[in-house]
PDB file of N, CA and C in Angstrom:
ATOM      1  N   UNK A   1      35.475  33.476 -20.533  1.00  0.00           N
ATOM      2  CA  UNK A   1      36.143  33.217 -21.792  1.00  0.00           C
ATOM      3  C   UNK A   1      35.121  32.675 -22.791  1.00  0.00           C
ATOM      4  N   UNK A   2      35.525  33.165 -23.938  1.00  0.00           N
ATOM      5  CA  UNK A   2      34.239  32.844 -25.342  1.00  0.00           C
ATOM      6  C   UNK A   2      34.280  31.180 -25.488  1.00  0.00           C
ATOM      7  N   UNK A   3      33.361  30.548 -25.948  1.00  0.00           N
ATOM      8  CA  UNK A   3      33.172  28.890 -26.053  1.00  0.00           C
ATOM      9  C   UNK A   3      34.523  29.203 -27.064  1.00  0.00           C
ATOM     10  N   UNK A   4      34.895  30.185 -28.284  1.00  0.00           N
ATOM     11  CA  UNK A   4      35.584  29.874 -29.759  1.00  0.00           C
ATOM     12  C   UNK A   4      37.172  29.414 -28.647  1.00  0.00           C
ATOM     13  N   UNK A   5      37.398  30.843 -28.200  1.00  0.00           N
ATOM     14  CA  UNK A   5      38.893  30.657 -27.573  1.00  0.00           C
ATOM     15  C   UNK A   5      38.951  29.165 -26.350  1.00  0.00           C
ATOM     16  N   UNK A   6      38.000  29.205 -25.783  1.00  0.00           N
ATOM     17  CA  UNK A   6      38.056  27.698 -24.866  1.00  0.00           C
ATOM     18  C   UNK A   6      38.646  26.451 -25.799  1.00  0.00           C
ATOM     19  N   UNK A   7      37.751  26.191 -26.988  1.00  0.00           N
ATOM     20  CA  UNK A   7      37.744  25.517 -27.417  1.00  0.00           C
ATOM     21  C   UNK A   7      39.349  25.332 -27.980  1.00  0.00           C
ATOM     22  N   UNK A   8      39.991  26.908 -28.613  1.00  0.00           N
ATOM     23  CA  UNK A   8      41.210  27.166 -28.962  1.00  0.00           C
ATOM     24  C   UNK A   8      42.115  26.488 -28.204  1.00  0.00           C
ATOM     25  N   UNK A   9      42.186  26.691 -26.974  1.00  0.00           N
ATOM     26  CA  UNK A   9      42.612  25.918 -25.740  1.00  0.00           C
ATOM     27  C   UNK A   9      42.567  24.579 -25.644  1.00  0.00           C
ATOM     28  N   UNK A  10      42.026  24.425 -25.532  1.00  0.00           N
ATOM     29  CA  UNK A  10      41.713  22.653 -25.410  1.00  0.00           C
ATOM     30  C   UNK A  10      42.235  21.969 -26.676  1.00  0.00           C
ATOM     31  N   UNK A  11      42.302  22.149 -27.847  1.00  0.00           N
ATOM     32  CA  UNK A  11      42.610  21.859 -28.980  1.00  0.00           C
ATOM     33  C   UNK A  11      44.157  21.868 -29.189  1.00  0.00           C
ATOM     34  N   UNK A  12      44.479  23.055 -28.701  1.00  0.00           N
ATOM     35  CA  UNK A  12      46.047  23.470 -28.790  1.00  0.00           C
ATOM     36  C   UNK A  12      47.077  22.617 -27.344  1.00  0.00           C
ATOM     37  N   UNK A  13      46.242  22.371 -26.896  1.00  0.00           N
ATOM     38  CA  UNK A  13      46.621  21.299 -25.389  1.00  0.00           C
ATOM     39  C   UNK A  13      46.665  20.079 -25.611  1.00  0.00           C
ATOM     40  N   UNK A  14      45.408  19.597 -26.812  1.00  0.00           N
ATOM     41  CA  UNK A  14      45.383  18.002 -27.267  1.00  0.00           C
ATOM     42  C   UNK A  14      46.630  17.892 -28.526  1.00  0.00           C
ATOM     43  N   UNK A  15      46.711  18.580 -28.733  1.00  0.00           N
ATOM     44  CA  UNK A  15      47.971  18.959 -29.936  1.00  0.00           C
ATOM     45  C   UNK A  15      49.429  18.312 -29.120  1.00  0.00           C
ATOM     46  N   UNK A  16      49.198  19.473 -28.212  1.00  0.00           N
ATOM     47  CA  UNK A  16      50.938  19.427 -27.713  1.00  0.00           C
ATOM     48  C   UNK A  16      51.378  17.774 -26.780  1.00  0.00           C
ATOM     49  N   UNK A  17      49.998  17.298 -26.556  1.00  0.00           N
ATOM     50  CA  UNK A  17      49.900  16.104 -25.670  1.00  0.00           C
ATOM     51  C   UNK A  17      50.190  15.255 -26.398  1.00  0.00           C
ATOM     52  N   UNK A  18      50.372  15.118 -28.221  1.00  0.00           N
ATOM     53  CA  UNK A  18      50.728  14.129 -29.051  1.00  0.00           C
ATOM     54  C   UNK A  18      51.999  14.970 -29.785  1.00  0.00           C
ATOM     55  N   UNK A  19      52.928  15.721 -29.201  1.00  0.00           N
ATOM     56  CA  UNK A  19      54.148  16.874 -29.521  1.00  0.00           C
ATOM     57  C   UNK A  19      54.316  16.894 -31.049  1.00  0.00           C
ATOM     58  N   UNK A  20      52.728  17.650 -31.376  1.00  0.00           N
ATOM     59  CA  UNK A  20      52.912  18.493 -32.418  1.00  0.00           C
ATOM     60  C   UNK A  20      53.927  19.665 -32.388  1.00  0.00           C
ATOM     61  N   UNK A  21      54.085  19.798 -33.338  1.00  0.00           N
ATOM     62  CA  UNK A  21      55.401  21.098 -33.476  1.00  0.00           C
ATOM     63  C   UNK A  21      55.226  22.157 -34.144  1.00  0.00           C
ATOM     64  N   UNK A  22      55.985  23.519 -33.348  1.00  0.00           N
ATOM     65  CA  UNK A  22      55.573  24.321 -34.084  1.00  0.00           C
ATOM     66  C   UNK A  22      54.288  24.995 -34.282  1.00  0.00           C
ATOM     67  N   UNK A  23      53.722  25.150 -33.012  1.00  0.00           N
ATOM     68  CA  UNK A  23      52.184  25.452 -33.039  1.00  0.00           C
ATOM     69  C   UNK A  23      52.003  27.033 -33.068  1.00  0.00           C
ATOM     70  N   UNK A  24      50.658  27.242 -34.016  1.00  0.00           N
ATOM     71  CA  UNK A  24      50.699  28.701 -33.723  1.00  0.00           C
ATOM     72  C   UNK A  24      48.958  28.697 -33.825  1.00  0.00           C
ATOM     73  N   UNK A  25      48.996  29.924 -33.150  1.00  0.00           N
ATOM     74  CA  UNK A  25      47.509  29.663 -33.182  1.00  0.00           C
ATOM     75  C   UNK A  25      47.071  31.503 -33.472  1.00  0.00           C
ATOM     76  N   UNK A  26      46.522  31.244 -34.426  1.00  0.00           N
ATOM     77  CA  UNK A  26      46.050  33.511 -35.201  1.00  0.00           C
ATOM     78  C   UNK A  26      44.852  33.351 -34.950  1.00  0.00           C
ATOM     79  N   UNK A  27      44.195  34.478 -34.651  1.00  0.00           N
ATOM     80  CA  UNK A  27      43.139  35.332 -34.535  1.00  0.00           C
ATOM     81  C   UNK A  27      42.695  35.908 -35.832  1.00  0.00           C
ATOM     82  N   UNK A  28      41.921  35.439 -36.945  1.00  0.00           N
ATOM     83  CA  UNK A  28      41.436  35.585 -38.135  1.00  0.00           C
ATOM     84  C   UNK A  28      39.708  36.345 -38.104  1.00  0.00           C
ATOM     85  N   UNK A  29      39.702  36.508 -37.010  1.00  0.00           N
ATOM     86  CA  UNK A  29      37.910  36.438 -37.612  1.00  0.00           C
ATOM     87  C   UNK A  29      37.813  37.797 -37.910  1.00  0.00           C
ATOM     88  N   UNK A  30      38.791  38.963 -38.017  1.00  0.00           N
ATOM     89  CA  UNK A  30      38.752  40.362 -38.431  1.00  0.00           C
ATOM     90  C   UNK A  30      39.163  40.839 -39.567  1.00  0.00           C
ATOM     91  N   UNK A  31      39.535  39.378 -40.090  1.00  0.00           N
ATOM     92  CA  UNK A  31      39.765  39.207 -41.850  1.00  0.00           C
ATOM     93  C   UNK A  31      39.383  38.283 -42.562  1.00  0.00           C
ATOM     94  N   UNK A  32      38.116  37.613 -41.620  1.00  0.00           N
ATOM     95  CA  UNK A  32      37.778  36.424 -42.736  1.00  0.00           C
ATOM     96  C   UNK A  32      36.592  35.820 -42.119  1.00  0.00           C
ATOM     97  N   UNK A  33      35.794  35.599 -42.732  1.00  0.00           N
ATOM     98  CA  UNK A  33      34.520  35.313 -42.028  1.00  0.00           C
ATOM     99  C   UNK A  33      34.258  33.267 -41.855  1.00  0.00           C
ATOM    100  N   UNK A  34      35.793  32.605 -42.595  1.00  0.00           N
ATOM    101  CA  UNK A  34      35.713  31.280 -42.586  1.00  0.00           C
ATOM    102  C   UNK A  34      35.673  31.004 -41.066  1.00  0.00           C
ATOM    103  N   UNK A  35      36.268  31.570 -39.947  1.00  0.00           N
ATOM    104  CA  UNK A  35      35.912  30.965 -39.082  1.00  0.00           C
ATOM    105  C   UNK A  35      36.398  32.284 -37.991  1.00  0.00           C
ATOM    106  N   UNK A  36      36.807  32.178 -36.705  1.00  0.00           N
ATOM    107  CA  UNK A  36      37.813  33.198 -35.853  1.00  0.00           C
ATOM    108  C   UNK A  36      39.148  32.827 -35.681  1.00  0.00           C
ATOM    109  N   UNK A  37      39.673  31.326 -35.372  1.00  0.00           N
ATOM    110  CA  UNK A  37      40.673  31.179 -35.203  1.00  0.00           C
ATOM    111  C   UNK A  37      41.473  30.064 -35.970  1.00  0.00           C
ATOM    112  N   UNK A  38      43.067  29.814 -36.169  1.00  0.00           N
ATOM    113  CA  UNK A  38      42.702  28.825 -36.784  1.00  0.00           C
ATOM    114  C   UNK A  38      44.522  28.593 -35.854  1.00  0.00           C
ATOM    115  N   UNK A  39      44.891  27.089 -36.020  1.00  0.00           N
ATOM    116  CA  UNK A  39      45.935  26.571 -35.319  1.00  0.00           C
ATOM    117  C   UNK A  39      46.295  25.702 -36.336  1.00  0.00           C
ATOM    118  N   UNK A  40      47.943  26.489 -36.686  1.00  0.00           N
ATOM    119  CA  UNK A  40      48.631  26.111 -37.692  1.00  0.00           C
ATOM    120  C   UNK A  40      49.605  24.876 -36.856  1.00  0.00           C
ATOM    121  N   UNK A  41      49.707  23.437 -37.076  1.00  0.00           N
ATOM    122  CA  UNK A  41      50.984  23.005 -36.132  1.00  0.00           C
ATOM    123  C   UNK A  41      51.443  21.791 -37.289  1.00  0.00           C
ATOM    124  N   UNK A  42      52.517  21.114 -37.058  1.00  0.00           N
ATOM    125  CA  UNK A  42      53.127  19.872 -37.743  1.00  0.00           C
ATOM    126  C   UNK A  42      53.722  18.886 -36.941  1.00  0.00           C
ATOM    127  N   UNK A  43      54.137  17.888 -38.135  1.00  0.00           N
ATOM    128  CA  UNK A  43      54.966  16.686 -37.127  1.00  0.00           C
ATOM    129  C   UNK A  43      55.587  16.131 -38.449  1.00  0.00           C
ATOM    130  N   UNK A  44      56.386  15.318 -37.666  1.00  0.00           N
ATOM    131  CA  UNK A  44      57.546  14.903 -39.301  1.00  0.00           C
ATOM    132  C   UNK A  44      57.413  13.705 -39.875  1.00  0.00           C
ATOM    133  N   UNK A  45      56.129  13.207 -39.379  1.00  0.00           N
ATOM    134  CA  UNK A  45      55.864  11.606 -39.754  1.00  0.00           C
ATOM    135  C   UNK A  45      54.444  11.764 -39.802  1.00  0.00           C
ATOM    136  N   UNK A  46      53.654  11.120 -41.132  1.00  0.00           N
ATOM    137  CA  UNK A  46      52.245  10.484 -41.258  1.00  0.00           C
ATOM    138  C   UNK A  46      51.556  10.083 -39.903  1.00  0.00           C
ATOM    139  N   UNK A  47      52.421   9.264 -39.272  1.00  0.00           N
ATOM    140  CA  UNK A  47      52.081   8.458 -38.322  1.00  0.00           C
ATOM    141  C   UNK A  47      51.503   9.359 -36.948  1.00  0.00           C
ATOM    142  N   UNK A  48      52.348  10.174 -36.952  1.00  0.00           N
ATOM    143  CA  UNK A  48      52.378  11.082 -35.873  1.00  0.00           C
ATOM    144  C   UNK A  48      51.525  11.884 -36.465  1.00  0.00           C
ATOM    145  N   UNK A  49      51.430  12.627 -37.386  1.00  0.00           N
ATOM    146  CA  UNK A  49      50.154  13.548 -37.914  1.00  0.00           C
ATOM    147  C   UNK A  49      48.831  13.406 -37.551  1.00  0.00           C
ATOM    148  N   UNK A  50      48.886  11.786 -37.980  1.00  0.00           N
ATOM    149  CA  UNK A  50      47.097  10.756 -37.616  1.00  0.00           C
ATOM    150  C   UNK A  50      47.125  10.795 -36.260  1.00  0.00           C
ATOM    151  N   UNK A  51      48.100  10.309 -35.726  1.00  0.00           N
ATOM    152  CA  UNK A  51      47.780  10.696 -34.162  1.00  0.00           C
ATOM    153  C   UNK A  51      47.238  11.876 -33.440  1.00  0.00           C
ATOM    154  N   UNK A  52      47.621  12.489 -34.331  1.00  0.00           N
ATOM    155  CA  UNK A  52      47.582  14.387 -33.593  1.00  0.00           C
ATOM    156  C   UNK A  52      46.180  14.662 -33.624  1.00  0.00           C
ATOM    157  N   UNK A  53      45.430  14.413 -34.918  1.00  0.00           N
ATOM    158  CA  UNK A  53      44.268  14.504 -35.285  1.00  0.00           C
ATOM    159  C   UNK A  53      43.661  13.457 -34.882  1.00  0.00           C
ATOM    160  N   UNK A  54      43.944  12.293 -34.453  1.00  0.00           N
ATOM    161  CA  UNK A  54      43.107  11.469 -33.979  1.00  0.00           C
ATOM    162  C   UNK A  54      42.555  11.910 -32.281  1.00  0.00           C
ATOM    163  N   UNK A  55      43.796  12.024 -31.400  1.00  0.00           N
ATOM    164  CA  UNK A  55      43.681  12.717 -30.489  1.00  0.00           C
ATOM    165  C   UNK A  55      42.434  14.160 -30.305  1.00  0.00           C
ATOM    166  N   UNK A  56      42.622  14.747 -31.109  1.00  0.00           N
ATOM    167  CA  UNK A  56      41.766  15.843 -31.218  1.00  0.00           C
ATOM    168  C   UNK A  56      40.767  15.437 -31.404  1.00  0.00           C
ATOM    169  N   UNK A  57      40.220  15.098 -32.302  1.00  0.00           N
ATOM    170  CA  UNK A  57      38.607  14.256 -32.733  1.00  0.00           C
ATOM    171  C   UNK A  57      38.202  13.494 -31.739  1.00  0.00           C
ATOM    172  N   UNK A  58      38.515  12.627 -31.149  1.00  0.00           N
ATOM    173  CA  UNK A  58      38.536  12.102 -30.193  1.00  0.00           C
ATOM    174  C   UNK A  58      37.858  12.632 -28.750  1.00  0.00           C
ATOM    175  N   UNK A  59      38.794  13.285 -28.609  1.00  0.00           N
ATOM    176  CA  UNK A  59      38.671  14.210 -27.247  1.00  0.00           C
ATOM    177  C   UNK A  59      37.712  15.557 -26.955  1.00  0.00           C
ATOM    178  N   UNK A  60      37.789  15.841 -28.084  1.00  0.00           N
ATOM    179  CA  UNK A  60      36.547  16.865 -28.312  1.00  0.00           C
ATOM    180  C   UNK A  60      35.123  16.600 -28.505  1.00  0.00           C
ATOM    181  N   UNK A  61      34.309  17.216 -27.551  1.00  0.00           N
ATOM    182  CA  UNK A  61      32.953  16.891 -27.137  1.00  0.00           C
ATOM    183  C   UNK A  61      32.200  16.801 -28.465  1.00  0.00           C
ATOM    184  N   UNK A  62      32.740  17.715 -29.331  1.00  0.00           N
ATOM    185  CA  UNK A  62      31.591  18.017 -30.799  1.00  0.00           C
ATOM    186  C   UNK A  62      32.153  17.936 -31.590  1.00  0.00           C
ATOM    187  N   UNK A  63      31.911  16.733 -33.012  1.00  0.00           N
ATOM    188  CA  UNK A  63      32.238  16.027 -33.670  1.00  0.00           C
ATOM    189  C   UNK A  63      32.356  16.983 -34.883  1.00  0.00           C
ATOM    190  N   UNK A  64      33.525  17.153 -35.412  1.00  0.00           N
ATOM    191  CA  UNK A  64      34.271  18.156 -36.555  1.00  0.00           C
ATOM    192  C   UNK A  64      33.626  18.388 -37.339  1.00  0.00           C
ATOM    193  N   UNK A  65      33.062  19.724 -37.954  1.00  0.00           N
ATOM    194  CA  UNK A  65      31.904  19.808 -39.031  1.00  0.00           C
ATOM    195  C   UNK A  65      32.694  18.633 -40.332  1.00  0.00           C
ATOM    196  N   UNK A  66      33.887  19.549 -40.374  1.00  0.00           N
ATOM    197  CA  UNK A  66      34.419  18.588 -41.700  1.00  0.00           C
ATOM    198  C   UNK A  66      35.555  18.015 -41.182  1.00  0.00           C
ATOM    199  N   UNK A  67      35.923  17.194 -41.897  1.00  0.00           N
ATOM    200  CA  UNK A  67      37.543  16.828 -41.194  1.00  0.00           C
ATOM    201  C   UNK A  67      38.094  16.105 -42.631  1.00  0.00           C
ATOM    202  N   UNK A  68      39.183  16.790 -43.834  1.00  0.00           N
ATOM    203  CA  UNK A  68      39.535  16.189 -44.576  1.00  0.00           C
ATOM    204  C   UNK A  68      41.300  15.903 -44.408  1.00  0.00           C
ATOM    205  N   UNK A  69      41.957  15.516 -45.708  1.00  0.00           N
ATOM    206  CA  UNK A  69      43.163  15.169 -45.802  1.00  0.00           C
ATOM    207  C   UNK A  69      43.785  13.630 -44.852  1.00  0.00           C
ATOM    208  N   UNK A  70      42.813  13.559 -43.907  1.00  0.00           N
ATOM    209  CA  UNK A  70      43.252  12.456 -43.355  1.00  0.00           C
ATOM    210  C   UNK A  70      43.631  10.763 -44.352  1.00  0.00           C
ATOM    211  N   UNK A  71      43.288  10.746 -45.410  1.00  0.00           N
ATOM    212  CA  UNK A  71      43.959   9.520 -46.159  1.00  0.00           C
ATOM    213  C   UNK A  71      45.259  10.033 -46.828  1.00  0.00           C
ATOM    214  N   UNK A  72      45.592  11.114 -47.581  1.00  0.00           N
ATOM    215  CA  UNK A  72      46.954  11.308 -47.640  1.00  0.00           C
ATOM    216  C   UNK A  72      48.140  11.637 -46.268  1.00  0.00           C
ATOM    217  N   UNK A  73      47.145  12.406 -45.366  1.00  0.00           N
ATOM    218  CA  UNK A  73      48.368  12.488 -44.215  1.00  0.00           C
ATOM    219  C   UNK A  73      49.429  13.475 -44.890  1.00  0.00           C
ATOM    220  N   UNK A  74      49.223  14.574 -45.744  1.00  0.00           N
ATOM    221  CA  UNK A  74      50.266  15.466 -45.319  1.00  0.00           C
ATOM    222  C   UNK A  74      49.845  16.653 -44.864  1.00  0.00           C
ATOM    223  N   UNK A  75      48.355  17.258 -45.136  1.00  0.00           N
ATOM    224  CA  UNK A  75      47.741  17.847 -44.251  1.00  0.00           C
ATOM    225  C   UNK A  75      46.131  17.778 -44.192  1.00  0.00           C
ATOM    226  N   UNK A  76      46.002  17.518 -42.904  1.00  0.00           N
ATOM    227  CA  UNK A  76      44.893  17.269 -41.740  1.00  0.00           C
ATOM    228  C   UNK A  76      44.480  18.516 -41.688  1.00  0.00           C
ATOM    229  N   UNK A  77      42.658  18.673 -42.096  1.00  0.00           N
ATOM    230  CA  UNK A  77      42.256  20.045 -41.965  1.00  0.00           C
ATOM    231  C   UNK A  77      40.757  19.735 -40.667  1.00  0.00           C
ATOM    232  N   UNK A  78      40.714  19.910 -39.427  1.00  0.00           N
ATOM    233  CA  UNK A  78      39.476  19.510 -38.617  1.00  0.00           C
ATOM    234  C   UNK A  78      38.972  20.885 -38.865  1.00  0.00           C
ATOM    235  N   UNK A  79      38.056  21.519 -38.827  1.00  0.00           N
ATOM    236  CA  UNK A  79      37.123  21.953 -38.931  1.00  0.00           C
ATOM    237  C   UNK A  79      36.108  22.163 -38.001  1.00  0.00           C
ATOM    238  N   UNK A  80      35.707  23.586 -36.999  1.00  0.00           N
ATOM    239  CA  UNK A  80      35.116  23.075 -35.922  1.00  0.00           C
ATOM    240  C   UNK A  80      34.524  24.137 -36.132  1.00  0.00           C
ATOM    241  N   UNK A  81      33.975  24.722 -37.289  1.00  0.00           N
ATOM    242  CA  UNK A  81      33.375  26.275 -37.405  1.00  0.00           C
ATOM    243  C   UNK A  81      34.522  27.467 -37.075  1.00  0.00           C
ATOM    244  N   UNK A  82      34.691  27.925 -35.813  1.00  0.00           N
ATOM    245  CA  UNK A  82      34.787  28.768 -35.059  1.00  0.00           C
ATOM    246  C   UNK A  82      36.524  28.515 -35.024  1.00  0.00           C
ATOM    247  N   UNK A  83      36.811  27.337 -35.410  1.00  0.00           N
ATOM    248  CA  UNK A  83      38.478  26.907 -35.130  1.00  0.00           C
ATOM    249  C   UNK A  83      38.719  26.118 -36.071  1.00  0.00           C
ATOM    250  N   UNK A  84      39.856  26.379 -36.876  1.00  0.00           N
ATOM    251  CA  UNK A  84      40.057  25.606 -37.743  1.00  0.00           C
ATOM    252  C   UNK A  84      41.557  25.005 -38.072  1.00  0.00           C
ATOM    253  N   UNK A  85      41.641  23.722 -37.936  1.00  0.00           N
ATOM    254  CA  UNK A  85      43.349  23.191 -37.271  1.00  0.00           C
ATOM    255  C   UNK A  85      43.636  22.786 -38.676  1.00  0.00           C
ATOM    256  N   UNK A  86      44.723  23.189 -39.168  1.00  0.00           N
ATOM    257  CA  UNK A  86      45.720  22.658 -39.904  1.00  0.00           C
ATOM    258  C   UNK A  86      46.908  22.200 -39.347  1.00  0.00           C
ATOM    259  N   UNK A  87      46.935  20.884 -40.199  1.00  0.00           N
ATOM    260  CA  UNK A  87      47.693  19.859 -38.616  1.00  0.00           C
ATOM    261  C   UNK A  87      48.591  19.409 -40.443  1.00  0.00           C
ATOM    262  N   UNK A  88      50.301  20.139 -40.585  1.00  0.00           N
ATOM    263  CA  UNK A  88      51.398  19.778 -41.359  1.00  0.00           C
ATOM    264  C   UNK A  88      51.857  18.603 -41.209  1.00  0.00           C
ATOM    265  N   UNK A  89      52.660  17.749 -42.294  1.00  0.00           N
ATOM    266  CA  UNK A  89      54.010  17.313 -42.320  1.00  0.00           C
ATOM    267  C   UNK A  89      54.734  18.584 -42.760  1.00  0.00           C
ATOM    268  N   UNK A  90      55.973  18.477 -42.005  1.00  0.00           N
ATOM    269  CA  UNK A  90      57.088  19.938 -42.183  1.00  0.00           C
ATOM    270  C   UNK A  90      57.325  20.092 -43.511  1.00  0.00           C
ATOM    271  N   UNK A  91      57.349  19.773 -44.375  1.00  0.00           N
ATOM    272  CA  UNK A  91      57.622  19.942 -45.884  1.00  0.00           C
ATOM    273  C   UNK A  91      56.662  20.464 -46.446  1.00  0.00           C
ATOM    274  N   UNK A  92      55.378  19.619 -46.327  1.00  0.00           N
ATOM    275  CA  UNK A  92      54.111  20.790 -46.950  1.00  0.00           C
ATOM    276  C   UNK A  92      53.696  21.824 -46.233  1.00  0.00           C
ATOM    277  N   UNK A  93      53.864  21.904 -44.894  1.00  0.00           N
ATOM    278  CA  UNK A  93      53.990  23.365 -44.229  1.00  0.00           C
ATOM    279  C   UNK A  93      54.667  24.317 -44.742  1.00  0.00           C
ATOM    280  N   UNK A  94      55.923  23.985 -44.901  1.00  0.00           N
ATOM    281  CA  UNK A  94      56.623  24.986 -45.787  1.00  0.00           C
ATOM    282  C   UNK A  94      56.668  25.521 -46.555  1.00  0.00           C
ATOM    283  N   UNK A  95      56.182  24.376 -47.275  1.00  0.00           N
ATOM    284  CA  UNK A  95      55.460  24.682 -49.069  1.00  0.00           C
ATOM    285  C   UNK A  95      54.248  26.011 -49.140  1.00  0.00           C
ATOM    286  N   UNK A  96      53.366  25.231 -48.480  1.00  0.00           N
ATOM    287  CA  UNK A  96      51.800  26.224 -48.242  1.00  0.00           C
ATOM    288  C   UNK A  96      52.123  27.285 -47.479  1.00  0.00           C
ATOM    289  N   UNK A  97      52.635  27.373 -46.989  1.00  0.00           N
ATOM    290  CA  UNK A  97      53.268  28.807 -45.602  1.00  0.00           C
ATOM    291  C   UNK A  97      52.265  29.644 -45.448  1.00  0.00           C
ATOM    292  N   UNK A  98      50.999  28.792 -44.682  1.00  0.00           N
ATOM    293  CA  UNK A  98      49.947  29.843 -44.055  1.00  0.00           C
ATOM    294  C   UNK A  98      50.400  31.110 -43.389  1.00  0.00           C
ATOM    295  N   UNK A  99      51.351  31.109 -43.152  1.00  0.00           N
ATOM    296  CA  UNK A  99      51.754  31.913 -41.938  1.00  0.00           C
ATOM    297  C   UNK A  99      52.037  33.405 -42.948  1.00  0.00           C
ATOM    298  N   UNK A 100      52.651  33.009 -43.249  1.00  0.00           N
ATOM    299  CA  UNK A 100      52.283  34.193 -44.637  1.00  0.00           C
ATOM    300  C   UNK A 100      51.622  34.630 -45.267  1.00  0.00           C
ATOM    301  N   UNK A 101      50.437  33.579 -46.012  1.00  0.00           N
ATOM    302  CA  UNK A 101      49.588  33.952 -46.127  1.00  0.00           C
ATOM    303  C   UNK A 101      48.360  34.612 -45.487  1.00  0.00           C
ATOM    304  N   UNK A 102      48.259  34.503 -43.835  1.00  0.00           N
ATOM    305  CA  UNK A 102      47.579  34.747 -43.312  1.00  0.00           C
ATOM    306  C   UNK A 102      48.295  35.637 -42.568  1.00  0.00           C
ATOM    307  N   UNK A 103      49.569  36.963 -42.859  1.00  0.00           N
ATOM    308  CA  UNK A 103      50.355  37.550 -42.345  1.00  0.00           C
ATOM    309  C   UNK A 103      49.744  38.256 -41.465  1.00  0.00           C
ATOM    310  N   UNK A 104      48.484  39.171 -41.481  1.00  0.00           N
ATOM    311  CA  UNK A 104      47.771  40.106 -40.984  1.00  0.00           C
ATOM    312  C   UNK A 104      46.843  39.767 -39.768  1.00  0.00           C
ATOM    313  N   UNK A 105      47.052  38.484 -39.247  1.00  0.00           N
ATOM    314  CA  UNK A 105      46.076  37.386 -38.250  1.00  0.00           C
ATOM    315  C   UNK A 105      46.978  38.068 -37.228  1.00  0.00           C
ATOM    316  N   UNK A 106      46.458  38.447 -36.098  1.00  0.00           N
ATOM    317  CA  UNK A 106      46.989  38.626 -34.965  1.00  0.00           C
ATOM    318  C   UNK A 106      47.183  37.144 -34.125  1.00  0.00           C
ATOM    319  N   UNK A 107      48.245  36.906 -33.743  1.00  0.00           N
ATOM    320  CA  UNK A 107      49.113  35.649 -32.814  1.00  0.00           C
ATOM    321  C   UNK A 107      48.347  35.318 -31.796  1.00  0.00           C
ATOM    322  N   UNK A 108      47.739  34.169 -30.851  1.00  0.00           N
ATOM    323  CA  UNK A 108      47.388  34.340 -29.663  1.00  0.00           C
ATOM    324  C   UNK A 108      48.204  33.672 -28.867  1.00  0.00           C
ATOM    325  N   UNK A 109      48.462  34.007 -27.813  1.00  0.00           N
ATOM    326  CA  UNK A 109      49.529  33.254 -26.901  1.00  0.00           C
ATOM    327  C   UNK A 109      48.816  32.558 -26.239  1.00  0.00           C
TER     328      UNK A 109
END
């Protein structure tokens, strides 16, 4: 398995271990050269958001190229090159609706 998708893994595992919601995780790198994958997920509280992303940063061996939004807390963007987590509150998820925008990303299970 490629280091990008491992990493996909492990990320999407540290997610669900702080019950982010709503996780999806697309296959982008055949429409976009920002990164290959990226993992759309939310939670319905600030509190729980920072956690989600704290967890992740944390736990991951290699320290996030970028990691913004974390002082407002409604969305958390880590940044890992190759993977790129957008971590919602459900309202601005909705609002921004990557999922749409990024309609043409193939799903990974």
């Amino acid at each position: 398995m490629s280091k990008p998708k491992l990493l996909l893994k492990e990320i999407c595992s540290l997610a669900q271990e702080k019950k982010a919601e709503n996780i999806k995780m697309l296959d982008v790198s055949n429409i976009t050269s920002i990164a290959d994958y990226f993992i759309i997920c939310s939670a319905s509280n600030p509190i729980q958001l920072k956690a989600i992303a704290d967890n992740i940063s944390e736990k991951i061996k290699e320290a996030p190229f970028r990691k913004e939004g974390y002082e407002n807390a409604n969305w958390i963007i880590l940044d890992y090159i190759d993977v790129v987590v957008h971590l919602f509150l459900d309202e601005t998820r909705s609002y921004y609706d990557l999922e749409r925008i990024w309609f043409d990303a193939k799903a990974v299970k």
